[in-house]
N, C-alpha and C. Protein backbone atom coordinates (compact mmCIF):
# COMPACT_ATOMS: atom_id res chain seq x y z
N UNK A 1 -15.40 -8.12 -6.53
CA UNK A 1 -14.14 -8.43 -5.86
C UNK A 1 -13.47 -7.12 -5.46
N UNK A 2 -12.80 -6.95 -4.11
CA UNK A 2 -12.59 -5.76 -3.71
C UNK A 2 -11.31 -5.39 -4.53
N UNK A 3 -10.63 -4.18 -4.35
CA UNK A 3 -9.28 -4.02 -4.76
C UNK A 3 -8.61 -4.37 -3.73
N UNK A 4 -7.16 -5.05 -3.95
CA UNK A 4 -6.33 -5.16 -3.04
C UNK A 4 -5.14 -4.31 -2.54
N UNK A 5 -5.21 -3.53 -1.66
CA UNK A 5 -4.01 -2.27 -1.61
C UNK A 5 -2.99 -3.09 -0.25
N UNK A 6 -1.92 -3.53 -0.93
CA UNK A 6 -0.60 -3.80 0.07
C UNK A 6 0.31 -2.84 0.16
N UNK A 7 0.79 -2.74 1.35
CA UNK A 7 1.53 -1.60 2.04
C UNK A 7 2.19 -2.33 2.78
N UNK A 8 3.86 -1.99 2.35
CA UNK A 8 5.07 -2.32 2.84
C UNK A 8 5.62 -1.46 3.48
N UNK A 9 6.42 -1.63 4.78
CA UNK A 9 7.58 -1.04 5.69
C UNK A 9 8.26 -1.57 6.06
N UNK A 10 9.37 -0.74 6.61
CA UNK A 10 10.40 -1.14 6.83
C UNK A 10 9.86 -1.33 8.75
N UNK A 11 10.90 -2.04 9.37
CA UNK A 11 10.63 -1.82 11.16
C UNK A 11 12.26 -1.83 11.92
N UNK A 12 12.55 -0.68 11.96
CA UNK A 12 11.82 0.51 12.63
C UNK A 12 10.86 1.14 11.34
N UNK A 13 9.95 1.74 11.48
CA UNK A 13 9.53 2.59 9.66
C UNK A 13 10.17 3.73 9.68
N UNK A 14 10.80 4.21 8.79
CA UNK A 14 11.12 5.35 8.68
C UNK A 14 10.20 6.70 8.31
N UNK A 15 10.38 7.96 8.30
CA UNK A 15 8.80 8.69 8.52
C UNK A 15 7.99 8.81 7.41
N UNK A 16 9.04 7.84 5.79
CA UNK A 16 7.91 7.20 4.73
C UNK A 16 6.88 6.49 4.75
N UNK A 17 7.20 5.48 5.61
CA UNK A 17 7.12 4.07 5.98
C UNK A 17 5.63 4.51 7.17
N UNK A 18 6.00 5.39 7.94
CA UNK A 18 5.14 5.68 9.05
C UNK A 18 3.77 6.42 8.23
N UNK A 19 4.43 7.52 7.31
CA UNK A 19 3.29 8.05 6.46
C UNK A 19 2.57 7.05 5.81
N UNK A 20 2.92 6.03 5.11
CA UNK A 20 2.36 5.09 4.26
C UNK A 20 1.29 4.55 4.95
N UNK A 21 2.22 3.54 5.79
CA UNK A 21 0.94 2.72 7.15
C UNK A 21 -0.28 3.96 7.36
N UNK A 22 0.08 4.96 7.81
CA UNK A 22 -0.93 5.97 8.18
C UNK A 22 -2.29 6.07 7.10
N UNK A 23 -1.77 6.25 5.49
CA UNK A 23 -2.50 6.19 4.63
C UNK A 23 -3.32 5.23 4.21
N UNK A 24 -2.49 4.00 4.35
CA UNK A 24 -3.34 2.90 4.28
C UNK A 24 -4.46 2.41 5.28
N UNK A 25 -4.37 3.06 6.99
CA UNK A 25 -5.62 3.13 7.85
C UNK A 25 -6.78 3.89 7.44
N UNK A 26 -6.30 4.92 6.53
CA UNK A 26 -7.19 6.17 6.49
C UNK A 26 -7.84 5.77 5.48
N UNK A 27 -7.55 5.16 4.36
CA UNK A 27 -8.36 4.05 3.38
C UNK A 27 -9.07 2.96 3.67
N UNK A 28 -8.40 2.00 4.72
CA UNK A 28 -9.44 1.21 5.13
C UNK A 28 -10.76 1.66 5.71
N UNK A 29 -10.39 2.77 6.31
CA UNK A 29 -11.50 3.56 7.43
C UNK A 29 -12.51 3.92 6.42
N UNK A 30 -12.29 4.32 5.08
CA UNK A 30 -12.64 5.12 3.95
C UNK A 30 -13.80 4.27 3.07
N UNK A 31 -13.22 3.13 3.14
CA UNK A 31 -13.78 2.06 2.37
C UNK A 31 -14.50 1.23 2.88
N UNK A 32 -15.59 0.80 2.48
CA UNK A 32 -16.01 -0.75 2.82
C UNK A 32 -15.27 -1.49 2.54
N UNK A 33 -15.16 -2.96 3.40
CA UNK A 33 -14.13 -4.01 3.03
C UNK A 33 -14.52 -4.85 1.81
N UNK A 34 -16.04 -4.68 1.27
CA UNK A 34 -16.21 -5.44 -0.02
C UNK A 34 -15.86 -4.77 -1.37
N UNK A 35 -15.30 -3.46 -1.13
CA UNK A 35 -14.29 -2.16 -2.43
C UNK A 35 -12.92 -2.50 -2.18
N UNK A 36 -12.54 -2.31 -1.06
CA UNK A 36 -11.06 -2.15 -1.01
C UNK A 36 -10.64 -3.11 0.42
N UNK A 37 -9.16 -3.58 0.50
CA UNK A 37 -9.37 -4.54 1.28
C UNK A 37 -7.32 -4.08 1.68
N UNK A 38 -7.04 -3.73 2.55
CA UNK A 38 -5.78 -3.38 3.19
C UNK A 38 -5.32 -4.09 3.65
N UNK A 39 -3.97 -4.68 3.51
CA UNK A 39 -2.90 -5.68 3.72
C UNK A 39 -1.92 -4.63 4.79
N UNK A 40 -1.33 -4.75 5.73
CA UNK A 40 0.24 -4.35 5.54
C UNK A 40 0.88 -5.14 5.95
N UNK A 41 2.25 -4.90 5.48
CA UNK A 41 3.76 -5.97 5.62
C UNK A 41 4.69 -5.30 6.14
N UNK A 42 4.88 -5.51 7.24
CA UNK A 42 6.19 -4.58 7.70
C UNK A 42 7.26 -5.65 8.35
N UNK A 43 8.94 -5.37 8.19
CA UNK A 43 9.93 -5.33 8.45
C UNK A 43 9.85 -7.04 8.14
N UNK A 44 10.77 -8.23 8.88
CA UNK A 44 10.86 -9.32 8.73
C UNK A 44 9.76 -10.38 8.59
N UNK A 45 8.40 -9.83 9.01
CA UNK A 45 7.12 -10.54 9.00
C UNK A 45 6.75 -10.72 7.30
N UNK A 46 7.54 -9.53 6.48
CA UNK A 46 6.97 -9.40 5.09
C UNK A 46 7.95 -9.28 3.97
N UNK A 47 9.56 -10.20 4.26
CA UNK A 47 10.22 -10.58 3.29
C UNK A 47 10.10 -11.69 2.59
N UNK A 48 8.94 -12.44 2.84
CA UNK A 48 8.90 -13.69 1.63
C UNK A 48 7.37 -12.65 0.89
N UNK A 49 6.88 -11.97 0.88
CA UNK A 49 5.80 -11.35 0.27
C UNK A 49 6.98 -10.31 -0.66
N UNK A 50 8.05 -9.52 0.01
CA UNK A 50 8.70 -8.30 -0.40
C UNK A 50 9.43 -9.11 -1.61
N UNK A 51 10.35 -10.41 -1.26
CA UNK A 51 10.76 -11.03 -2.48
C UNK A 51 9.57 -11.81 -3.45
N UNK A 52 8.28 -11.82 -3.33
CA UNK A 52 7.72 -11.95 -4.10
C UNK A 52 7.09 -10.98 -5.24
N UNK A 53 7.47 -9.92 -4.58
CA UNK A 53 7.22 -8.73 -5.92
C UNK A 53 8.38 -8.47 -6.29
N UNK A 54 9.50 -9.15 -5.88
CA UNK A 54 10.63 -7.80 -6.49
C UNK A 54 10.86 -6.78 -5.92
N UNK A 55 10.69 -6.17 -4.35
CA UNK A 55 10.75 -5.11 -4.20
C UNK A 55 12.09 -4.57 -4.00
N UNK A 56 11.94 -3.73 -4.69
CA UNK A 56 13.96 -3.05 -3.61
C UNK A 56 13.98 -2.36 -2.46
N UNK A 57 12.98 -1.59 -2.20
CA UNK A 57 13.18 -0.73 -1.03
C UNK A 57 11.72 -0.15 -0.90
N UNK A 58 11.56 0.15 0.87
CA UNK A 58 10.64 0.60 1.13
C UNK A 58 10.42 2.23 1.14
N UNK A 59 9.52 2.65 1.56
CA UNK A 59 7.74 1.87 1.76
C UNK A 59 7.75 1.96 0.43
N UNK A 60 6.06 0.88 0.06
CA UNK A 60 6.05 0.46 -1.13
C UNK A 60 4.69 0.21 -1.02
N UNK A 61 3.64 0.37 -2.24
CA UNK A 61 2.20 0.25 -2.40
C UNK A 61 2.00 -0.83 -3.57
N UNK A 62 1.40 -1.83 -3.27
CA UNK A 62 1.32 -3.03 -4.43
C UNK A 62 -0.50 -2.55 -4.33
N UNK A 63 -0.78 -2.70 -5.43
CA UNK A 63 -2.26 -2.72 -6.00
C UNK A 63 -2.73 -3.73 -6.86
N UNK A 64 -3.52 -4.41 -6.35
CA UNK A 64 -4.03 -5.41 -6.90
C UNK A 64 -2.96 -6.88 -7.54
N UNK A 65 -1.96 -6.85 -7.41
CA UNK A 65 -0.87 -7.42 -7.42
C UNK A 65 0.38 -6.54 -8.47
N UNK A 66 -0.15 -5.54 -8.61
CA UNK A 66 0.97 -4.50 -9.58
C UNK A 66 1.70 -3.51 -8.55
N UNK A 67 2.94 -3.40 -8.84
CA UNK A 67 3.86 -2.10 -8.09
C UNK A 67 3.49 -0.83 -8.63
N UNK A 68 2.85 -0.40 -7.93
CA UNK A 68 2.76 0.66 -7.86
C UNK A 68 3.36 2.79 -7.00
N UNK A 69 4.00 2.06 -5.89
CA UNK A 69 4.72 2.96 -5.55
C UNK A 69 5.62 2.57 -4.78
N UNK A 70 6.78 3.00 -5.00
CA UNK A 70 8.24 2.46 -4.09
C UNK A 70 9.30 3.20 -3.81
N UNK A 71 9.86 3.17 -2.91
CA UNK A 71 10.84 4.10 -2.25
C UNK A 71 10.39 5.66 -1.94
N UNK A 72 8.65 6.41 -1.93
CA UNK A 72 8.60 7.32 -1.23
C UNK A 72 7.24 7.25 -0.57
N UNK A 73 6.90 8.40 0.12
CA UNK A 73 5.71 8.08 0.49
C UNK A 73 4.97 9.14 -0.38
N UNK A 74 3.81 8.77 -1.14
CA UNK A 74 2.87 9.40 -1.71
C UNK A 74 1.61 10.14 -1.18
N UNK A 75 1.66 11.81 -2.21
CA UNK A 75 0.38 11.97 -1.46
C UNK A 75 -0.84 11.92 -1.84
N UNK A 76 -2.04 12.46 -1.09
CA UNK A 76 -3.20 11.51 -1.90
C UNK A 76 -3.81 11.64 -3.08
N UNK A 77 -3.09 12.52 -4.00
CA UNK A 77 -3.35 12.43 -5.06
C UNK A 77 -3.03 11.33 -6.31
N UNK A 78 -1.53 11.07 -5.90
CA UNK A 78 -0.57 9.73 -6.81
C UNK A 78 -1.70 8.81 -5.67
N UNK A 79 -2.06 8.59 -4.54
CA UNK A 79 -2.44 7.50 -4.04
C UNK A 79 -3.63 6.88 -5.20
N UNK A 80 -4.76 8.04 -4.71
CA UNK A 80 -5.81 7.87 -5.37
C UNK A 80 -5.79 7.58 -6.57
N UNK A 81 -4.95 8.24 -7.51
CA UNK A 81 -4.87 7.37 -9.28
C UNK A 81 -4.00 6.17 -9.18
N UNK A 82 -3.44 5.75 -8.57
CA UNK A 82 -2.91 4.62 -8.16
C UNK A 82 -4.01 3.39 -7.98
N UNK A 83 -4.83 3.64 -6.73
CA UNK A 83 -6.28 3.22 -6.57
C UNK A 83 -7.19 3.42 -7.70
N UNK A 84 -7.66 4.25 -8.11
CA UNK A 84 -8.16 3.95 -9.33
C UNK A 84 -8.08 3.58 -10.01
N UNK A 85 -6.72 3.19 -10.85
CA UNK A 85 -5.87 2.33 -12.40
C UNK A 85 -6.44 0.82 -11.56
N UNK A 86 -6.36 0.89 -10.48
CA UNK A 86 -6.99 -0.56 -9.58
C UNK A 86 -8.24 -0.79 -9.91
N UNK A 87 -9.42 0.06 -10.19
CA UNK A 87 -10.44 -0.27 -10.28
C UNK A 87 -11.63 -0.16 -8.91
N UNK A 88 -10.60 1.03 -7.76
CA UNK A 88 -11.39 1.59 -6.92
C UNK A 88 -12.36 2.74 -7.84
N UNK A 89 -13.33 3.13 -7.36
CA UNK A 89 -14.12 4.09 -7.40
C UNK A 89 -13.38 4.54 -6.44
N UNK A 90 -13.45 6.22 -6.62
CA UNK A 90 -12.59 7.20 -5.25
C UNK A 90 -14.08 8.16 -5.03
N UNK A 91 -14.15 8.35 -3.97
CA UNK A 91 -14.89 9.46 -3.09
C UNK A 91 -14.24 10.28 -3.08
């Protein structure tokens, strides 16, 4: 079963929000879709998902259904152990 990495923004995104989305392409690109499997939720399309975690504020990284990063944008180091506590293998 792949890991699931969700990625929240805001719309307009702000240049967290823009970094995030960015990171989360560069992972899908990274991954086969049967390891890791990329969601994103941005602005009004993804407030019944955003009140389903609890979120307070964006951007925000849900892993596998756990919060994992919120209110900055991370770099790929917090990403990657983030992804890994998931149960990605990292390249």
């Amino acid at each position: 079963m792949p890991v699931l990495m969700e990625v929240f923004s805001g719309d307009p995104p702000c240049p967290g929000c823009v970094a995030i989305l960015a990171m989360g392409d560069r992972y899908a690109e990274k991954y086969p879709a049967d390891e890791l499997t990329v969601k994103k939720y941005v602005g009004k399309d993804a407030l019944d998902k955003y009140a389903e975690y609890d979120l307070s504020c964006v951007p925000a990284v849900v892993i596998n259904g756990v919060i994992k990063i919120e209110g900055t944008a991370p770099d790929e180091g917090t990403m990657n152990n983030a992804l890994r506590e998931g149960g990605l293998w990292i390249r």
